[in-house]
N, C-alpha and C. Protein backbone atom coordinates (compact mmCIF):
# COMPACT_ATOMS: atom_id res chain seq x y z
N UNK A 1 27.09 -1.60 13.04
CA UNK A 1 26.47 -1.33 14.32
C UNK A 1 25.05 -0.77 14.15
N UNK A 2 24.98 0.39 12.76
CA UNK A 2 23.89 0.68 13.04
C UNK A 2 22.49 -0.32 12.78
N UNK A 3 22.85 -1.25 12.06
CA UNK A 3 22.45 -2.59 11.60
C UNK A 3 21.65 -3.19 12.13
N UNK A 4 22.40 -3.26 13.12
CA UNK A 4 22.44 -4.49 14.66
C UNK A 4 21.11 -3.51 15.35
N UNK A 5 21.52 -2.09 15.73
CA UNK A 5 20.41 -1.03 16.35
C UNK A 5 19.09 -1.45 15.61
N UNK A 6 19.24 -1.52 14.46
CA UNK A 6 17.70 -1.33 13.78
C UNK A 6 16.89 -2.65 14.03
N UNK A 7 17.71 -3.53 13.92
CA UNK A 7 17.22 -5.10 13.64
C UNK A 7 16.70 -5.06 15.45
N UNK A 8 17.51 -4.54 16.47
CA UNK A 8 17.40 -5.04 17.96
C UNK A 8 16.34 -4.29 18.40
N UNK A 9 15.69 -3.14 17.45
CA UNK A 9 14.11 -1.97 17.66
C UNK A 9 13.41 -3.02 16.90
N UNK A 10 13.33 -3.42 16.05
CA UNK A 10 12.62 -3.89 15.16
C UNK A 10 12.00 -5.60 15.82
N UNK A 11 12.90 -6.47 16.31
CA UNK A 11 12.75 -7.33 17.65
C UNK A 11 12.24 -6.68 18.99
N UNK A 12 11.95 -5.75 19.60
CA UNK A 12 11.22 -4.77 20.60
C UNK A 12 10.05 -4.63 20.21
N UNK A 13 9.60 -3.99 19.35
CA UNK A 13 8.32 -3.54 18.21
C UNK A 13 7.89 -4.61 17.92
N UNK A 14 8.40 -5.67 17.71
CA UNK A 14 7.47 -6.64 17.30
C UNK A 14 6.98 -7.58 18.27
N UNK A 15 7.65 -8.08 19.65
CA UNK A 15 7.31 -8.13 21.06
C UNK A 15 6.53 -7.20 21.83
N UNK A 16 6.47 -5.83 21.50
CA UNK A 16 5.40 -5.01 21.63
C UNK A 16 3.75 -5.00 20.91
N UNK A 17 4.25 -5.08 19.47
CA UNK A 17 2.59 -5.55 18.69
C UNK A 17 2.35 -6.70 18.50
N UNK A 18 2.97 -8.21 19.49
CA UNK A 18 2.42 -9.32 19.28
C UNK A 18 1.12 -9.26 19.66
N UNK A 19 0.64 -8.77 21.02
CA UNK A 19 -0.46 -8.82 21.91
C UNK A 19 -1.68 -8.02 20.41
N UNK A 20 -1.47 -7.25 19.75
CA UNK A 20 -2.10 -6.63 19.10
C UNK A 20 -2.89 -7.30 17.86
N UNK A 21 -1.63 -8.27 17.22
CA UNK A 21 -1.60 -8.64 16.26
C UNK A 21 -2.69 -10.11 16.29
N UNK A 22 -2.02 -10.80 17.44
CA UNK A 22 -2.79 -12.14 18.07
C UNK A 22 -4.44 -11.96 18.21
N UNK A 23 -4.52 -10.63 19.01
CA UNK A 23 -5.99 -10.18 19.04
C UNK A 23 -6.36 -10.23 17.50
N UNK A 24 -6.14 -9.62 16.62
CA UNK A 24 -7.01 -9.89 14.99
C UNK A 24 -6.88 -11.24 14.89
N UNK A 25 -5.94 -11.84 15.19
CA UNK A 25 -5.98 -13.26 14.56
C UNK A 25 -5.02 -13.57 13.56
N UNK A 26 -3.93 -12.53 13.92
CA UNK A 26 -3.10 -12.18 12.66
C UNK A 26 -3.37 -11.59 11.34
N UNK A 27 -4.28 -10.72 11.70
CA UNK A 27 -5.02 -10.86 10.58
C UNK A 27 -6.30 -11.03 9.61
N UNK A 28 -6.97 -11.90 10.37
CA UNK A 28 -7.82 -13.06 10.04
C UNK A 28 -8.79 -12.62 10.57
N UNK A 29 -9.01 -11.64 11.61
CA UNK A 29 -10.67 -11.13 12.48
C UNK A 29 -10.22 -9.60 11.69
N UNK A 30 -11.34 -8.92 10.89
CA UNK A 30 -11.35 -8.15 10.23
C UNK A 30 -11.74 -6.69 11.08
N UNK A 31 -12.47 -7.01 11.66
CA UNK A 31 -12.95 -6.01 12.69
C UNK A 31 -11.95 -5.88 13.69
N UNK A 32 -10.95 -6.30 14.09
CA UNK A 32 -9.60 -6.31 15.22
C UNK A 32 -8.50 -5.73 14.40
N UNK A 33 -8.32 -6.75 13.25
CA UNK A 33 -7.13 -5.81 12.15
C UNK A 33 -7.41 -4.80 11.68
N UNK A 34 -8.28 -3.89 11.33
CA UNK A 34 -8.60 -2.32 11.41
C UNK A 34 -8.32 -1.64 12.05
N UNK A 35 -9.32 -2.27 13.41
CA UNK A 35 -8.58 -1.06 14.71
C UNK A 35 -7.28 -1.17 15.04
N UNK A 36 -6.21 -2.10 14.86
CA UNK A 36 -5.30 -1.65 15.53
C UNK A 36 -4.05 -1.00 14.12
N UNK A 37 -4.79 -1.70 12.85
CA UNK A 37 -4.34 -0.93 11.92
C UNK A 37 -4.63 0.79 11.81
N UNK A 38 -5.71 1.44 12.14
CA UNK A 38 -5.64 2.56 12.29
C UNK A 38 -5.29 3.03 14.20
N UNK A 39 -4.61 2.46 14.78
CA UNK A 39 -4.13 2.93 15.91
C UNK A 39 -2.80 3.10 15.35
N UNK A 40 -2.48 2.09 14.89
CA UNK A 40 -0.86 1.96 13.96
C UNK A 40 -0.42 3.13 13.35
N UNK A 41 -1.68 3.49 12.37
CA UNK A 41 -1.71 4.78 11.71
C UNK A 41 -1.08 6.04 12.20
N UNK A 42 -2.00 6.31 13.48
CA UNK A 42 -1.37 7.38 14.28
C UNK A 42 -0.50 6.94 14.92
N UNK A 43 0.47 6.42 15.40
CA UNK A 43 1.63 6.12 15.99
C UNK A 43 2.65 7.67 15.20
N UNK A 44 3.21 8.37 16.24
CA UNK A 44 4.24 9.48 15.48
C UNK A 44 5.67 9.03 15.48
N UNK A 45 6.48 9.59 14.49
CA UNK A 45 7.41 9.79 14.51
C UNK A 45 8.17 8.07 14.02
N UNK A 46 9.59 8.07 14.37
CA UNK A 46 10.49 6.89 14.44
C UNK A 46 9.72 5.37 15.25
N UNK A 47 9.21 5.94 16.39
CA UNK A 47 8.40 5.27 17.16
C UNK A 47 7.24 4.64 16.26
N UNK A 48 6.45 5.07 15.79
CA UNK A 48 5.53 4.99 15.07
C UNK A 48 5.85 3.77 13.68
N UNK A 49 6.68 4.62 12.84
CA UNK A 49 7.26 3.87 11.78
C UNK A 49 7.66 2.18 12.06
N UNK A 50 8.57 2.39 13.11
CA UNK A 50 8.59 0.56 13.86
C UNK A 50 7.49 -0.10 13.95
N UNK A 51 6.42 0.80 14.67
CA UNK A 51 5.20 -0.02 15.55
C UNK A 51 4.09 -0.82 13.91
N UNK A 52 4.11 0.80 13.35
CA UNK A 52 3.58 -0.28 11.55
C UNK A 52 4.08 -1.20 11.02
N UNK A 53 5.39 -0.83 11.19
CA UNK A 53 6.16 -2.65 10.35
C UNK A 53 5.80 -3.61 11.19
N UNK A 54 6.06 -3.75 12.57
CA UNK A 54 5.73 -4.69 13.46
C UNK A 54 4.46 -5.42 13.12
N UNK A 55 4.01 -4.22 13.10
CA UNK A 55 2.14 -4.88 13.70
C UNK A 55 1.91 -5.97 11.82
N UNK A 56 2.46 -4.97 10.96
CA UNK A 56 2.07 -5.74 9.41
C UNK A 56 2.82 -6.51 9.57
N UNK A 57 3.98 -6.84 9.73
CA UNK A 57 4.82 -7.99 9.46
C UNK A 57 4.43 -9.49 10.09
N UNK A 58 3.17 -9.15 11.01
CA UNK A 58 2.29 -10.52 11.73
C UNK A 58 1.31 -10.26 10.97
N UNK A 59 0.76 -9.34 10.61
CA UNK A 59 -0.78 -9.65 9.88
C UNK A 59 -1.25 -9.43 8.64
N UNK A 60 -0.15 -8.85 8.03
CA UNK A 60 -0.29 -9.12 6.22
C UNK A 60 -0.07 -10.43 5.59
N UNK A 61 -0.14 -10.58 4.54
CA UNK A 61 -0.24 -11.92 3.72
C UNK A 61 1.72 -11.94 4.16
N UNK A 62 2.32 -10.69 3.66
CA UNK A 62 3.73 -10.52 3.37
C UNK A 62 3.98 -9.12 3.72
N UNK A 63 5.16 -8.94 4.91
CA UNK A 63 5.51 -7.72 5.22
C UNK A 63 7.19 -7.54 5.21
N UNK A 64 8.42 -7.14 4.76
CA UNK A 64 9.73 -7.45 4.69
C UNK A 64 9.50 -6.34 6.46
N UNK A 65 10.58 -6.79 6.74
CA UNK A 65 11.21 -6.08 7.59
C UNK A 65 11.71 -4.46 7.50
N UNK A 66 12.36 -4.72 6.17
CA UNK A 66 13.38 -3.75 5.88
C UNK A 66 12.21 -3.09 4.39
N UNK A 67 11.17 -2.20 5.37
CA UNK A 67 10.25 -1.30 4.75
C UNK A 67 10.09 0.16 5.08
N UNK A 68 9.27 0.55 4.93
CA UNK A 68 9.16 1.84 5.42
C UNK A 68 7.42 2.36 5.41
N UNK A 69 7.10 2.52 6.36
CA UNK A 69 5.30 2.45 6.54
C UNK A 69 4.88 3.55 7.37
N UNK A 70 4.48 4.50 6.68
CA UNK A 70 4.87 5.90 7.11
C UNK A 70 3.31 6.53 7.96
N UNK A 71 3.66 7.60 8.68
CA UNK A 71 2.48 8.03 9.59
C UNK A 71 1.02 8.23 8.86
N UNK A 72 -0.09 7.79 9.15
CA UNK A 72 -1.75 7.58 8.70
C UNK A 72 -1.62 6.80 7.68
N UNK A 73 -0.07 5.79 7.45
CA UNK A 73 -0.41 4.70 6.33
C UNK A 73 -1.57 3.35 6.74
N UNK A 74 -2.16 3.45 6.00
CA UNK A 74 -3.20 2.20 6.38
C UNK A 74 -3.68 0.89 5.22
N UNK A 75 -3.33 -0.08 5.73
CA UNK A 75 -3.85 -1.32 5.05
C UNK A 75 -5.30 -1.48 5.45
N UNK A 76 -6.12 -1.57 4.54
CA UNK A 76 -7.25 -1.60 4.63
C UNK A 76 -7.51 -3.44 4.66
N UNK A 77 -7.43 -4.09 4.32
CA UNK A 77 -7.28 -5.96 4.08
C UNK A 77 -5.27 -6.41 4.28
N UNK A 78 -5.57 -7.32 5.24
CA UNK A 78 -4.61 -8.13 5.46
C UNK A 78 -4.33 -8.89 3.96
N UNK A 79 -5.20 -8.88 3.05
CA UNK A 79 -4.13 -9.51 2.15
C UNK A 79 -3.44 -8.73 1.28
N UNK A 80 -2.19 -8.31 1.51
CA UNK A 80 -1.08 -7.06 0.95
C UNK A 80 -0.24 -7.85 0.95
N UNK A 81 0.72 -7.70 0.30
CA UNK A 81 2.09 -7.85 0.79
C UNK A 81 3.18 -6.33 0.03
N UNK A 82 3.79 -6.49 1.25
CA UNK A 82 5.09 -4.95 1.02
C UNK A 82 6.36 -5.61 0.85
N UNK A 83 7.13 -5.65 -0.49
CA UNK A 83 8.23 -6.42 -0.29
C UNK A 83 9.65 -5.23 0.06
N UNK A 84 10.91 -6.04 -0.09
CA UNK A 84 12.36 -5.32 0.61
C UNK A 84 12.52 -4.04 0.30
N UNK A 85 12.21 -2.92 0.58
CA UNK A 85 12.91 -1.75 0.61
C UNK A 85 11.66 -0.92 0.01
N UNK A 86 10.47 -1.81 0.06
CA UNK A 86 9.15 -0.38 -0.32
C UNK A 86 9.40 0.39 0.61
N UNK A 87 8.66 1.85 0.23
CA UNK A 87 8.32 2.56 1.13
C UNK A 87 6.55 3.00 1.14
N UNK A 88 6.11 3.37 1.53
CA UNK A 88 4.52 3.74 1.56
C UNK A 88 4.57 4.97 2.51
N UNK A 89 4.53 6.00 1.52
CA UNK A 89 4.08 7.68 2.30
C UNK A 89 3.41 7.98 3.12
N UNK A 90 3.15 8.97 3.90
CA UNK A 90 2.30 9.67 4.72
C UNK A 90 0.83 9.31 4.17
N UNK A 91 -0.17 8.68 4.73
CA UNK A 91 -1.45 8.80 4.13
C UNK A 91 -2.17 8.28 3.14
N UNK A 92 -1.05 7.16 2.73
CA UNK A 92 -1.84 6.19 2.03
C UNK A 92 -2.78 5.36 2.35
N UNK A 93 -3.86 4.73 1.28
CA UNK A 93 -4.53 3.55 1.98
C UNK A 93 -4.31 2.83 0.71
N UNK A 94 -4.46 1.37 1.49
CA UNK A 94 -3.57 0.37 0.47
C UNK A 94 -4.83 -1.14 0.56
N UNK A 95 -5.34 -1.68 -0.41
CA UNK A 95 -6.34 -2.40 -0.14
C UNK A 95 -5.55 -3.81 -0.53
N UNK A 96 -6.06 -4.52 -1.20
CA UNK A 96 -5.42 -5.95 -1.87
C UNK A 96 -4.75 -5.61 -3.12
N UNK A 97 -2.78 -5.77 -2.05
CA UNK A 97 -2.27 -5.31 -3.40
C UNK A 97 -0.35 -5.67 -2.86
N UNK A 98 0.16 -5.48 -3.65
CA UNK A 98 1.64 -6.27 -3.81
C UNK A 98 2.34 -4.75 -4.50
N UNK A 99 3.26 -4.62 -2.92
CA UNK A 99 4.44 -3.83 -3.22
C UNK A 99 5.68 -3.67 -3.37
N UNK A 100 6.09 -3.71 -4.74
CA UNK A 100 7.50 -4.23 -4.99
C UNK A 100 8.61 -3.83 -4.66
N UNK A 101 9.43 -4.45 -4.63
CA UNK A 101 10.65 -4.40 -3.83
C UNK A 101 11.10 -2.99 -4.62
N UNK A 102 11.65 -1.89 -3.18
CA UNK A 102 11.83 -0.70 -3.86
C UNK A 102 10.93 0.33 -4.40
N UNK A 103 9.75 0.15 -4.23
CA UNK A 103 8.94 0.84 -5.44
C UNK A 103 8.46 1.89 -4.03
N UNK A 104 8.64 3.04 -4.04
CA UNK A 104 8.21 3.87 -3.09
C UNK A 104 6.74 4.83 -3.57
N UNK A 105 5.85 5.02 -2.69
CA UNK A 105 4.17 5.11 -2.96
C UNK A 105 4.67 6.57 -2.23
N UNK A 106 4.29 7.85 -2.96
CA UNK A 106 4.37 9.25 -2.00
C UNK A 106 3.33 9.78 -1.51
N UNK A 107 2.71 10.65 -0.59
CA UNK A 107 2.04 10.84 0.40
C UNK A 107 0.52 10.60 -0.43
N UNK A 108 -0.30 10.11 0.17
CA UNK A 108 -1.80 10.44 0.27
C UNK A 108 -2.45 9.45 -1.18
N UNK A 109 -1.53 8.02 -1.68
CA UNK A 109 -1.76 7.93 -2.88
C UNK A 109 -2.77 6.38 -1.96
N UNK A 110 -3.92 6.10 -3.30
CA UNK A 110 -4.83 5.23 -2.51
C UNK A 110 -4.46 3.65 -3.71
N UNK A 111 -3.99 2.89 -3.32
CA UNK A 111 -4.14 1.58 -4.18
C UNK A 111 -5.42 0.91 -3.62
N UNK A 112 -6.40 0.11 -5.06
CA UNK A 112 -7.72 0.00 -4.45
C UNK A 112 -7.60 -1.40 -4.91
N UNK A 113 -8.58 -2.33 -4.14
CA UNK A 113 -8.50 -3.55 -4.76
C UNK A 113 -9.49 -3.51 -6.01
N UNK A 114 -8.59 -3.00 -6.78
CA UNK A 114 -9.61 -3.38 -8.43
C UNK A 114 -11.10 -2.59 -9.24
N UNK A 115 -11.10 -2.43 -9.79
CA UNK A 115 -12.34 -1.64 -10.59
C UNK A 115 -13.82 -1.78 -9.90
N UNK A 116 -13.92 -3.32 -9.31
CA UNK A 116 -15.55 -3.68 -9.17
C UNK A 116 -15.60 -3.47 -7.52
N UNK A 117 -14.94 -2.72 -6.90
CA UNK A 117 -15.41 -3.24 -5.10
C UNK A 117 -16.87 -2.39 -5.13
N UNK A 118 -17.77 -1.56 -5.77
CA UNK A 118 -18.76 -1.43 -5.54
C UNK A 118 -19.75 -1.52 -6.99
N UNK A 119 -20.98 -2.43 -6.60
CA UNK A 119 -22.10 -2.22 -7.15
C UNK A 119 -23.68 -1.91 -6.76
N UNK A 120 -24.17 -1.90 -7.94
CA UNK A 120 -25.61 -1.38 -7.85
C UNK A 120 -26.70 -2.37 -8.02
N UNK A 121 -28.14 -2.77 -7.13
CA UNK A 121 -28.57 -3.26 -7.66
C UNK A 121 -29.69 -2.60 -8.70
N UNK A 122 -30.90 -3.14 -9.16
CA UNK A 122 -31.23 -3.17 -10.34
C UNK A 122 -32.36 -1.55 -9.75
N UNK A 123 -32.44 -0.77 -8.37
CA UNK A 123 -33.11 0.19 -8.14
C UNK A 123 -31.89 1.30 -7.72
N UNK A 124 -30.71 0.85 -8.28
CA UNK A 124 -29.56 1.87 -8.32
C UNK A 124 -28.46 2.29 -6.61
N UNK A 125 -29.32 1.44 -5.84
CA UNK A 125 -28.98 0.94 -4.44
C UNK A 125 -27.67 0.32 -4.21
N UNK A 126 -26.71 0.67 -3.24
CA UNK A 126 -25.38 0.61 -3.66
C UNK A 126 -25.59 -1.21 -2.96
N UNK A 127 -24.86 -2.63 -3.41
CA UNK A 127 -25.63 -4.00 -3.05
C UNK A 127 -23.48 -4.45 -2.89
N UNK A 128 -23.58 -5.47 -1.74
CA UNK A 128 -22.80 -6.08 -1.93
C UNK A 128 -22.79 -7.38 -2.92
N UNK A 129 -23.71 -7.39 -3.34
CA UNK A 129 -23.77 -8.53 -4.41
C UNK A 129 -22.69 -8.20 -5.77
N UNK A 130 -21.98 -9.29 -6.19
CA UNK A 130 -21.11 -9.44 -7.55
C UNK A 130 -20.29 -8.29 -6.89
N UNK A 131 -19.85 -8.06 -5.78
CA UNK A 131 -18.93 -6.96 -5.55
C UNK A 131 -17.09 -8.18 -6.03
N UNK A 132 -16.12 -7.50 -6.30
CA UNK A 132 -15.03 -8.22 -6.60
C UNK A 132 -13.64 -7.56 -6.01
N UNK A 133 -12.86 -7.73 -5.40
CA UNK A 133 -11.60 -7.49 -4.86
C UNK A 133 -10.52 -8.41 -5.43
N UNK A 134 -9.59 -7.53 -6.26
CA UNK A 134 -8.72 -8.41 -6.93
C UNK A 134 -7.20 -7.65 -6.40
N UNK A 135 -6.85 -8.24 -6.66
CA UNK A 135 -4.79 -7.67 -5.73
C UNK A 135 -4.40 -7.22 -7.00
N UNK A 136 -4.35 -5.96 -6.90
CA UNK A 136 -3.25 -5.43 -7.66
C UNK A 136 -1.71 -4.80 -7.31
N UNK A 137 -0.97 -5.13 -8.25
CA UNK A 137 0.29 -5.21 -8.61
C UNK A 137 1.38 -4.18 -8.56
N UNK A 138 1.96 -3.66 -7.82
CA UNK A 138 2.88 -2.29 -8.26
C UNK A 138 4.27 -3.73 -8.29
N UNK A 139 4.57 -3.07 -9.26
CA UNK A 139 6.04 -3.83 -9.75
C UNK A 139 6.94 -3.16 -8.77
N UNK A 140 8.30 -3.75 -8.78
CA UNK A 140 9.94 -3.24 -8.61
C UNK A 140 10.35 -2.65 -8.95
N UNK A 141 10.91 -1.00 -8.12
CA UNK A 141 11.10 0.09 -8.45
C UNK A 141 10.62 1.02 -8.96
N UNK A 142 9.24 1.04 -8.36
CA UNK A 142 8.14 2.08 -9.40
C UNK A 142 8.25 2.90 -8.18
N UNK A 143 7.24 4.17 -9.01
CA UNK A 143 7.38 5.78 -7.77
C UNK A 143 6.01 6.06 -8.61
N UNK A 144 5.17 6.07 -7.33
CA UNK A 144 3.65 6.55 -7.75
C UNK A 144 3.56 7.76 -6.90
N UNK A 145 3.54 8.88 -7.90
CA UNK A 145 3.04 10.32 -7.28
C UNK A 145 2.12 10.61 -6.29
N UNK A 146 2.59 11.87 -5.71
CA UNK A 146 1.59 11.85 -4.43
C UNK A 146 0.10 11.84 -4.87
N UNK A 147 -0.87 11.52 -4.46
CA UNK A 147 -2.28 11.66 -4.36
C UNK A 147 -2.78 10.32 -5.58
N UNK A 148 -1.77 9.67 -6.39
CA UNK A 148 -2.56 8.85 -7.44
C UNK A 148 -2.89 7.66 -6.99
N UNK A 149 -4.14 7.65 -7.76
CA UNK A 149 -5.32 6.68 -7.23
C UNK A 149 -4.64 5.08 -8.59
N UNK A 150 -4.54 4.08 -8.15
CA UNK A 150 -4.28 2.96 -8.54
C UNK A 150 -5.28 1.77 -8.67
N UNK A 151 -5.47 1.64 -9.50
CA UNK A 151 -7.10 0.34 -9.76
C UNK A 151 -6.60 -0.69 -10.46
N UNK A 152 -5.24 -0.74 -10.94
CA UNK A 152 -4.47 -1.31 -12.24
C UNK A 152 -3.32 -1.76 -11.80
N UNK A 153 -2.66 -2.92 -12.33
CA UNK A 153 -1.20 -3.43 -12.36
C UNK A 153 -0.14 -2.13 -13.01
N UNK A 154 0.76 -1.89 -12.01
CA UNK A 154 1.76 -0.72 -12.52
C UNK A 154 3.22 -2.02 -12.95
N UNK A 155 3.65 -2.35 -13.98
CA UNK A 155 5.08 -3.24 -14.20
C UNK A 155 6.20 -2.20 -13.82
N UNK A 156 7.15 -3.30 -13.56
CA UNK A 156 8.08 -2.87 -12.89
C UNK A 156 8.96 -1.26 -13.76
N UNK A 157 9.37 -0.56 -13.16
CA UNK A 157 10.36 0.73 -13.26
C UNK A 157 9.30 1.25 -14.14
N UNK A 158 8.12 1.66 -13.28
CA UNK A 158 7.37 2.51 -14.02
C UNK A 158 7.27 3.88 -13.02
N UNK A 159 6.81 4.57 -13.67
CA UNK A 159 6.37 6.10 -12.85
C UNK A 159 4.99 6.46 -13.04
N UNK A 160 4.22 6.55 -12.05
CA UNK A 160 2.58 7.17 -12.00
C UNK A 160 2.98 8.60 -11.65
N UNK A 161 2.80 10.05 -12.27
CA UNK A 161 2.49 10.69 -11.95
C UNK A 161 2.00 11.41 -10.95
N UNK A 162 2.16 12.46 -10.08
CA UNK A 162 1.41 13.09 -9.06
C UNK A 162 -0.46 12.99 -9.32
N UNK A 163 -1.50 12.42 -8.99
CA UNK A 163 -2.94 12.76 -9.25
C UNK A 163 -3.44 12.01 -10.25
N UNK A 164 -2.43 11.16 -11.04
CA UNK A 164 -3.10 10.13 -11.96
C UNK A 164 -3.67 8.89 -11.62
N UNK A 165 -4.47 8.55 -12.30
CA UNK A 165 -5.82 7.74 -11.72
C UNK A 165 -5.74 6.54 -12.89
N UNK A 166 -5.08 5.52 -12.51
CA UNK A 166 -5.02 4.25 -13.09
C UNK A 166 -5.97 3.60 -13.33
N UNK A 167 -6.65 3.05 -14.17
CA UNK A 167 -7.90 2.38 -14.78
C UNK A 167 -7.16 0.92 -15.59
N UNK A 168 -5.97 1.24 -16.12
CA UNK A 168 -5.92 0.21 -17.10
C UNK A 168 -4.23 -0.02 -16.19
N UNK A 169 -3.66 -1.58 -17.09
CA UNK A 169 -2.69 -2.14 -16.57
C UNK A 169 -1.57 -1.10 -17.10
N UNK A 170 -0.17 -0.71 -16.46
CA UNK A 170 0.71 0.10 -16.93
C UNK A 170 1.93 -0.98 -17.36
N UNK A 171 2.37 -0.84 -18.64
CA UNK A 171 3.47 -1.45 -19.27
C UNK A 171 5.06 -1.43 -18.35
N UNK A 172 5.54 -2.51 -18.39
CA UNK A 172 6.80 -2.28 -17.47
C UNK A 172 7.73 -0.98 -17.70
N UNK A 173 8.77 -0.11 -17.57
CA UNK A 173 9.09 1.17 -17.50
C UNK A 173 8.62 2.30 -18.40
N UNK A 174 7.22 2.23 -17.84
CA UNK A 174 6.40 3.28 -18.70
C UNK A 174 6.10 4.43 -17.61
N UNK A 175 6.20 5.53 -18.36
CA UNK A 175 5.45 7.07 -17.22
C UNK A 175 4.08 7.36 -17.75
N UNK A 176 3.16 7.30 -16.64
CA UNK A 176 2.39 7.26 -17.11
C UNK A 176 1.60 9.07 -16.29
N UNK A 177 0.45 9.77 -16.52
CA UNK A 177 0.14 10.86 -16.20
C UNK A 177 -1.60 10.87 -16.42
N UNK A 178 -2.01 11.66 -15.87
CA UNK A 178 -3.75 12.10 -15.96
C UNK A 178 -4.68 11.17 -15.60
N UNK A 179 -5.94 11.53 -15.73
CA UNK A 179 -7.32 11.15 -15.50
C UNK A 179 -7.91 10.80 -16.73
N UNK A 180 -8.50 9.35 -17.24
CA UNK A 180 -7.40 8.81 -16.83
C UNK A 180 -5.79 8.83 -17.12
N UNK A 181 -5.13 7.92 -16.33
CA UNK A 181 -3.59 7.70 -17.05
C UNK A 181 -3.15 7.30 -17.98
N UNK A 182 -2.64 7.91 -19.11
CA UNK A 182 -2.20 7.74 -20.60
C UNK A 182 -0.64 7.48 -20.29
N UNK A 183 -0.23 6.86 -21.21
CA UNK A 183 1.82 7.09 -21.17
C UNK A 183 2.24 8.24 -21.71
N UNK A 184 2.80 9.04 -20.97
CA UNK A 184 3.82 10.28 -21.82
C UNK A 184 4.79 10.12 -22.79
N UNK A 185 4.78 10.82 -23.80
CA UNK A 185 5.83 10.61 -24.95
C UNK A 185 7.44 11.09 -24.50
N UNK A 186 8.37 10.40 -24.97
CA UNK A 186 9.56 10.53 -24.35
C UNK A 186 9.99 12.03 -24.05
N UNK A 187 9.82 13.08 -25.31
CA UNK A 187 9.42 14.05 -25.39
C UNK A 187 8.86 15.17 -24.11
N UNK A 188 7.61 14.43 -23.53
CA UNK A 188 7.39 15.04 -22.21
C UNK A 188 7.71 14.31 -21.05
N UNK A 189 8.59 13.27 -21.10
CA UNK A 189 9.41 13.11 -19.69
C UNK A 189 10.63 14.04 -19.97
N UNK A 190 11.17 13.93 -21.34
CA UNK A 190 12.35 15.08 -20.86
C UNK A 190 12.07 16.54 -20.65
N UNK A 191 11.19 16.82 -21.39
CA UNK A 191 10.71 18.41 -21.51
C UNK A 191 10.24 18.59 -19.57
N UNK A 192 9.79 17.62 -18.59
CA UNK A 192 9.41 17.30 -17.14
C UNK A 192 10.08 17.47 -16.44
């Protein structure tokens, strides 16, 4: 029954953010999918949580149903996808990037699309020229600590640390920790 409840909110919510979603273009008008992605944002409570899956599940590349997209979470680019049973914390921002089934993101952590989204030109002037956005990767069943910043492919059943700052790709069930993120020796996951 309770099943049936979630799936019959979740059909409501999404008849509610069609009108929203249609306006971006699904997506596709960049300046429309912002704003109603950060209206989404603030949405409170249970209420709220629906109205984000809704609205992403029309205007991401890939949104499962059965997610969890939590209050001031924000997709910054429609091309994401959140697969079955992610969750995404309080206060994330999430750029071009793939969330694996299960892998829960805790409050305030930023996935970026990739090392190059800003450059300089040759008088040190910040230039959209050679700028690059690449999708990065959180594998299946990973848990990225609150506040860590992600620039890198995390493989699957890995752990990012609370505040660690990904630069390089993370090996499939590796823990990784710091500025940047190194792997911890088995040693200090148990001694943790």
């Amino acid at each position: 029954m309770r099943q049936l409840l979630k799936r019959l909110a979740g059909g409501v919510f999404l008849a509610l953010a069609f009108p929203c979603a249609a306006a971006s273009g699904f997506g596709r008008l960049p300046g429309v999918f912002s704003f109603f992605a950060h209206l989404c944002a603030l949405a409170p409570g249970l209420v709220g949580d629906y109205a984000r899956v809704a609205y992403y599940r029309m205007t991401l590349r890939s949104c499962s149903r059965d997610c969890e997209i939590s209050f001031g979470a924000l997709f910054a680019h429609p091309q994401a996808t959140v697969e079955r049973g992610a969750g995404v914390g309080p206060y994330c921002v999430i750029g071009c990037a793939t969330i694996g089934a299960g892998t829960r993101l805790g409050p305030a952590v930023q996935v970026l699309s990739g090392r190059q989204q800003h450059k300089r030109d040759s008088q040190g002037r910040l230039t959209d020229d050679g700028r690059e956005f690449v999708e990065v990767v959180i594998g299946e069943q990973c848990w990225i600590g609150a506040s860590a910043v992600v620039l890198a492919n995390v493989g699957d059943r890995s752990t990012v640390a609370a505040g660690a700052v990904v630069v390089k790709p993370v090996a499939p069930g590796t823990t990784v920790a710091g500025n940047p993120a190194r792997p911890l020796a088995k040693q200090d996951i148990d001694a943790g």
